[in-house]
N, C-alpha and C. Protein backbone atom coordinates (compact mmCIF):
# COMPACT_ATOMS: atom_id res chain seq x y z
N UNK A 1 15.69 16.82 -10.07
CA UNK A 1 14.85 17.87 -9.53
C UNK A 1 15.17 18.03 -8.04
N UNK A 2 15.21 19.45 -7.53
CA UNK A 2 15.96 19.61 -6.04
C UNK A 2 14.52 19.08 -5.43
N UNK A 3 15.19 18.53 -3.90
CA UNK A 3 14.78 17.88 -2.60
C UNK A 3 13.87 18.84 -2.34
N UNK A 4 12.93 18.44 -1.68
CA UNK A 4 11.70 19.62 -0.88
C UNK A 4 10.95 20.38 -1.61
N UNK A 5 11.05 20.42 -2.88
CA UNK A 5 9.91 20.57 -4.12
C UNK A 5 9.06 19.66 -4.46
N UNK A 6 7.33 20.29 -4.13
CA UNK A 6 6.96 19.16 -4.35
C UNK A 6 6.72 18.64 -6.37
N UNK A 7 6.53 17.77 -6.30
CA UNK A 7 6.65 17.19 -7.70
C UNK A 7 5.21 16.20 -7.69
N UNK A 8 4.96 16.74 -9.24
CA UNK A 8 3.59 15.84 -9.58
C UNK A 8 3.72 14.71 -10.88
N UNK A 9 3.48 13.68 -10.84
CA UNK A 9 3.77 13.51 -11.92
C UNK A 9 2.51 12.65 -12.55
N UNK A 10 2.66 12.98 -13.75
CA UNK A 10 1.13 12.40 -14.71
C UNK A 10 1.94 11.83 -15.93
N UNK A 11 1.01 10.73 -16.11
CA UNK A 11 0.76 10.00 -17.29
C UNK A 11 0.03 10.99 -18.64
N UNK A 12 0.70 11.06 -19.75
CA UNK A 12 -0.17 11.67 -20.70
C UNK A 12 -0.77 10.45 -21.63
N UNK A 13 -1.88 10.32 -21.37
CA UNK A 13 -2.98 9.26 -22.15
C UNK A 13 -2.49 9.53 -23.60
N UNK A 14 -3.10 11.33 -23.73
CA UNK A 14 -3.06 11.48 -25.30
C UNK A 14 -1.64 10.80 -25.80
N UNK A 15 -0.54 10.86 -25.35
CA UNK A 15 0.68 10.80 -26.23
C UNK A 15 0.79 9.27 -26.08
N UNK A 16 -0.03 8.74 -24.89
CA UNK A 16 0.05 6.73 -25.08
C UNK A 16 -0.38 6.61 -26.62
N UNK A 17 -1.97 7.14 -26.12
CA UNK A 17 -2.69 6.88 -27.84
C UNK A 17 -2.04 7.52 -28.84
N UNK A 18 -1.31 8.32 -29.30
CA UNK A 18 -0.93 8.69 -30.33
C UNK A 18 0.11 7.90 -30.86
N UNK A 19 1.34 7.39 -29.59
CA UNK A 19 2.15 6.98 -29.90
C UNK A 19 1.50 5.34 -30.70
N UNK A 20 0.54 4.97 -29.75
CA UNK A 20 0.62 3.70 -30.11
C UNK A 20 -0.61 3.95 -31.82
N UNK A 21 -0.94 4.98 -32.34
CA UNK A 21 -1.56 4.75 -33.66
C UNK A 21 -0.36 5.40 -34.44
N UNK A 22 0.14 6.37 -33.99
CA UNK A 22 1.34 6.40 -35.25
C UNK A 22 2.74 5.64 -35.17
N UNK A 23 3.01 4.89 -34.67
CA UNK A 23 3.79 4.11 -34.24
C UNK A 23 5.56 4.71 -33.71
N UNK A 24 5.06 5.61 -32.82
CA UNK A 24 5.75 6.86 -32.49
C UNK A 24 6.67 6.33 -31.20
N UNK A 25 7.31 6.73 -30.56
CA UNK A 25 7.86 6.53 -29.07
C UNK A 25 7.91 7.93 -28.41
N UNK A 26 7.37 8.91 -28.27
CA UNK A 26 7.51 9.66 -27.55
C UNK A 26 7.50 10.06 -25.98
N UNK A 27 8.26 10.32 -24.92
CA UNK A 27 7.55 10.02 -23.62
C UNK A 27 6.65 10.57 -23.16
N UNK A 28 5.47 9.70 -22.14
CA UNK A 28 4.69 10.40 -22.04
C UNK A 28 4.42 10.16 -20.51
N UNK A 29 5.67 10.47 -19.33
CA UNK A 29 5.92 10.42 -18.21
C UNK A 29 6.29 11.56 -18.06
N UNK A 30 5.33 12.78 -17.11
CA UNK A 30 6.08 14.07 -17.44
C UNK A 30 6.09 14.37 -15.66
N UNK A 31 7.43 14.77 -15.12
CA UNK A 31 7.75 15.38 -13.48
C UNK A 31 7.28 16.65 -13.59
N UNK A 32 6.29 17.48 -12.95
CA UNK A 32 6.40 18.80 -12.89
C UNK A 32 6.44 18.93 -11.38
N UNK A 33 7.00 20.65 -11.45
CA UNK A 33 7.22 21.30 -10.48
C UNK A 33 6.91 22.51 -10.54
N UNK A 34 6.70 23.37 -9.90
CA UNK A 34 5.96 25.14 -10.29
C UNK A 34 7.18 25.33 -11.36
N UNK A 35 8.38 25.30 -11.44
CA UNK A 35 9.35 26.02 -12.26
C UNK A 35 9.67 25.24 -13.60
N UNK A 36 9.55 23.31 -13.59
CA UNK A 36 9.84 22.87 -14.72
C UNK A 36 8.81 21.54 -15.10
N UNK A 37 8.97 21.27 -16.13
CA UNK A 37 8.39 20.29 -16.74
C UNK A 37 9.15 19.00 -17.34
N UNK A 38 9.44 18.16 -16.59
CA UNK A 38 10.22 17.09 -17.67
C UNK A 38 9.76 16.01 -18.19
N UNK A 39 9.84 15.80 -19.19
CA UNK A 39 9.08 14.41 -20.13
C UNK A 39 10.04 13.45 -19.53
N UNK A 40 9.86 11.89 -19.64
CA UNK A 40 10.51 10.54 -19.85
C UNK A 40 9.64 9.23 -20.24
N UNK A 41 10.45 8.34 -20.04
CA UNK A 41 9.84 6.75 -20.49
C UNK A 41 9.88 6.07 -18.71
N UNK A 42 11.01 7.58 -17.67
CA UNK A 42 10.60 6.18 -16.43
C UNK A 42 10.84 7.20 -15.53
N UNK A 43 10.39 7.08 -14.45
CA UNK A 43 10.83 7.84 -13.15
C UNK A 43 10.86 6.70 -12.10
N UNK A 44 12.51 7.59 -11.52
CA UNK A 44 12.60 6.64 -10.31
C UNK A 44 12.47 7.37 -9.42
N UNK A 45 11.65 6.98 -7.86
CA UNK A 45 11.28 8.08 -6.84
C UNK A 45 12.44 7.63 -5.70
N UNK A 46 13.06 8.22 -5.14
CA UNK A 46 14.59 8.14 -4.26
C UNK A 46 13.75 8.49 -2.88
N UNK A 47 14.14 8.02 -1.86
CA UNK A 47 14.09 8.37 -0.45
C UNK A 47 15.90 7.66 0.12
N UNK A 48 16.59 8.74 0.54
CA UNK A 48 17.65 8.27 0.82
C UNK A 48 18.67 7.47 0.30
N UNK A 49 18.70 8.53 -0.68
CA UNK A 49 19.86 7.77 -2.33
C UNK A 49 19.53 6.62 -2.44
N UNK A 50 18.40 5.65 -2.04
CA UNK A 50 17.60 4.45 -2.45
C UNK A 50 16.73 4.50 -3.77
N UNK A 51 16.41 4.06 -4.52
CA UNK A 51 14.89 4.23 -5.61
C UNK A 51 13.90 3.36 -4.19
N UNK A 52 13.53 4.08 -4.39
CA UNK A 52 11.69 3.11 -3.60
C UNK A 52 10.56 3.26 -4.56
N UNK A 53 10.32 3.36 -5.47
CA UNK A 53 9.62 3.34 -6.44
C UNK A 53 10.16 3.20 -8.32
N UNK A 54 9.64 3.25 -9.21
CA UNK A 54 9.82 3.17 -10.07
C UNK A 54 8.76 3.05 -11.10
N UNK A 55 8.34 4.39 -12.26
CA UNK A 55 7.38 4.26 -12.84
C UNK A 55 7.92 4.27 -14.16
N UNK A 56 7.41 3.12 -14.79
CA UNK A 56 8.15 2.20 -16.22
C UNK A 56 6.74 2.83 -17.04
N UNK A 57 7.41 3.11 -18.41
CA UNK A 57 6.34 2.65 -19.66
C UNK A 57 7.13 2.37 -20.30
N UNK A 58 6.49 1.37 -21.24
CA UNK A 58 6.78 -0.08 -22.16
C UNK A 58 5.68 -0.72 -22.83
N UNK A 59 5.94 0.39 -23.94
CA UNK A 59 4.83 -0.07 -24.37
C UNK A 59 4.87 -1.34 -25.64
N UNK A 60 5.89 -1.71 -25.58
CA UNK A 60 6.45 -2.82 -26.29
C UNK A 60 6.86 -4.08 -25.57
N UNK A 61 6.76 -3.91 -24.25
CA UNK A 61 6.28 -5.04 -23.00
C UNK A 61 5.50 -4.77 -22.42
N UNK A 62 3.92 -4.45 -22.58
CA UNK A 62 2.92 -4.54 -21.78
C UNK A 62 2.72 -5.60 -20.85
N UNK A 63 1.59 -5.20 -19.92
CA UNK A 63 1.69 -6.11 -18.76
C UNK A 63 0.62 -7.16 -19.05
N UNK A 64 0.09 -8.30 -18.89
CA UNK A 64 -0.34 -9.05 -19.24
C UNK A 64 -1.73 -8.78 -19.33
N UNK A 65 -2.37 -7.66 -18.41
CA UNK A 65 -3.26 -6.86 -18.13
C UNK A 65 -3.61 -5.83 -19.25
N UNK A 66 -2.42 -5.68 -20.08
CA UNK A 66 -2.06 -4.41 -21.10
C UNK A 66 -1.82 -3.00 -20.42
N UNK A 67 -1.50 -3.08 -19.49
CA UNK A 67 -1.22 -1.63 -19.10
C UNK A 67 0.29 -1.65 -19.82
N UNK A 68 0.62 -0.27 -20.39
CA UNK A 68 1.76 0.13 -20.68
C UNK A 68 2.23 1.09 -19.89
N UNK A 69 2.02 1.72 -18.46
CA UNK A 69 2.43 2.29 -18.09
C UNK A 69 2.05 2.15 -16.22
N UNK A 70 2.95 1.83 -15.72
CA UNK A 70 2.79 1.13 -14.03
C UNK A 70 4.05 1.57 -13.19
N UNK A 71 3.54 1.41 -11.60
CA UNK A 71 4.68 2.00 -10.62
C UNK A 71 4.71 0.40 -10.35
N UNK A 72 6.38 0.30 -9.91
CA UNK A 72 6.55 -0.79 -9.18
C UNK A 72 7.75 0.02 -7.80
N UNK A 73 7.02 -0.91 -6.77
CA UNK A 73 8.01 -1.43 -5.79
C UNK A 73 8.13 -2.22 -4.93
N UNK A 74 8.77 -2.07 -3.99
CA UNK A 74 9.10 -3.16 -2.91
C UNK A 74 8.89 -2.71 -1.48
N UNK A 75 8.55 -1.80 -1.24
CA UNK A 75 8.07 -1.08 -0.31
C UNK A 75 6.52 -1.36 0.25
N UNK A 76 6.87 -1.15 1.57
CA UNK A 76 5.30 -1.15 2.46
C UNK A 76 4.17 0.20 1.32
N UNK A 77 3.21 -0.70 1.19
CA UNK A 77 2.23 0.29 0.42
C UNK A 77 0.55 0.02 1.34
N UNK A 78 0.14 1.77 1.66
CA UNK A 78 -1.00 1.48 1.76
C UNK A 78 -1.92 1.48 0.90
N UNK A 79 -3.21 1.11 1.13
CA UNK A 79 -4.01 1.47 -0.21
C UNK A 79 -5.30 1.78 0.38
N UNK A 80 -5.63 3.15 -0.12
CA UNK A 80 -6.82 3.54 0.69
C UNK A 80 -8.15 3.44 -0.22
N UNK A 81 -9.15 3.03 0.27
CA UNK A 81 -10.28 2.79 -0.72
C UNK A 81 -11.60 4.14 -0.48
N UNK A 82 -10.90 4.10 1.10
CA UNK A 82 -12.23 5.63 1.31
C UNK A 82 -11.10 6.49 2.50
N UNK A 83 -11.83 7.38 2.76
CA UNK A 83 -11.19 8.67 3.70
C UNK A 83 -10.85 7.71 5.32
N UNK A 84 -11.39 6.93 5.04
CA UNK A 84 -11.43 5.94 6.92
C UNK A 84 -11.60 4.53 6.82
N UNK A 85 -11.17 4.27 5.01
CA UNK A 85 -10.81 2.54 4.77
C UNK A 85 -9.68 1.96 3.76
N UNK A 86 -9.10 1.59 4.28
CA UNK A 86 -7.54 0.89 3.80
C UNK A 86 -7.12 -0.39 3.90
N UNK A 87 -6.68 -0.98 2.78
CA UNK A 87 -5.49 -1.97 3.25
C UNK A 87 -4.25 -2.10 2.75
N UNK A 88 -3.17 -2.47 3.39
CA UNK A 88 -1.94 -2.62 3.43
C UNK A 88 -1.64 -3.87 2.22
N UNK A 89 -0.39 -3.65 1.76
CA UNK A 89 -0.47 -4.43 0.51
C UNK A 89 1.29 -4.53 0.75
């Protein structure tokens, strides 16, 4: 997807649950942008031909937590809890 578009991307619940009662794999990681829509199983987010992020589903390695679907990285992350409270993680 071109640079300087912004991009949203959502988790589709329904297609977790469906997949996981009909024992389906469909992805349900979708990039949009005003012009397209793309499904997957992962997105990697790039800043300077780097990945700095990475959003996995696996739902056949859940996390010990059971989430089947999580961002990982290695990057400075803030985490804001209100409009004027944060911490760094």
């Amino acid at each position: 997807m071109p640079h300087g578009i912004i991009k949203r991307i959502h988790i589709n619940q329904h297609k977790i649950k469906s997949n996981s009662k009909h024992g389906a794999d469909e992805p349900v990681i979708t990039c949009k942008t005003s012009k397209e829509n793309v499904y997957g199983r992962m997105v990697e987010i790039y800043h300077e031909d780097q990945v700095v992020a990475t959003i996995k589903y696996e739902p056949n390695k859940p996390l010990s937590c059971g989430a089947k679907v999580w961002v990982e990285t290695t990057n400075h992350c803030v985490v804001w809890e209100s409009e004027n409270q944060y911490q760094e993680a």
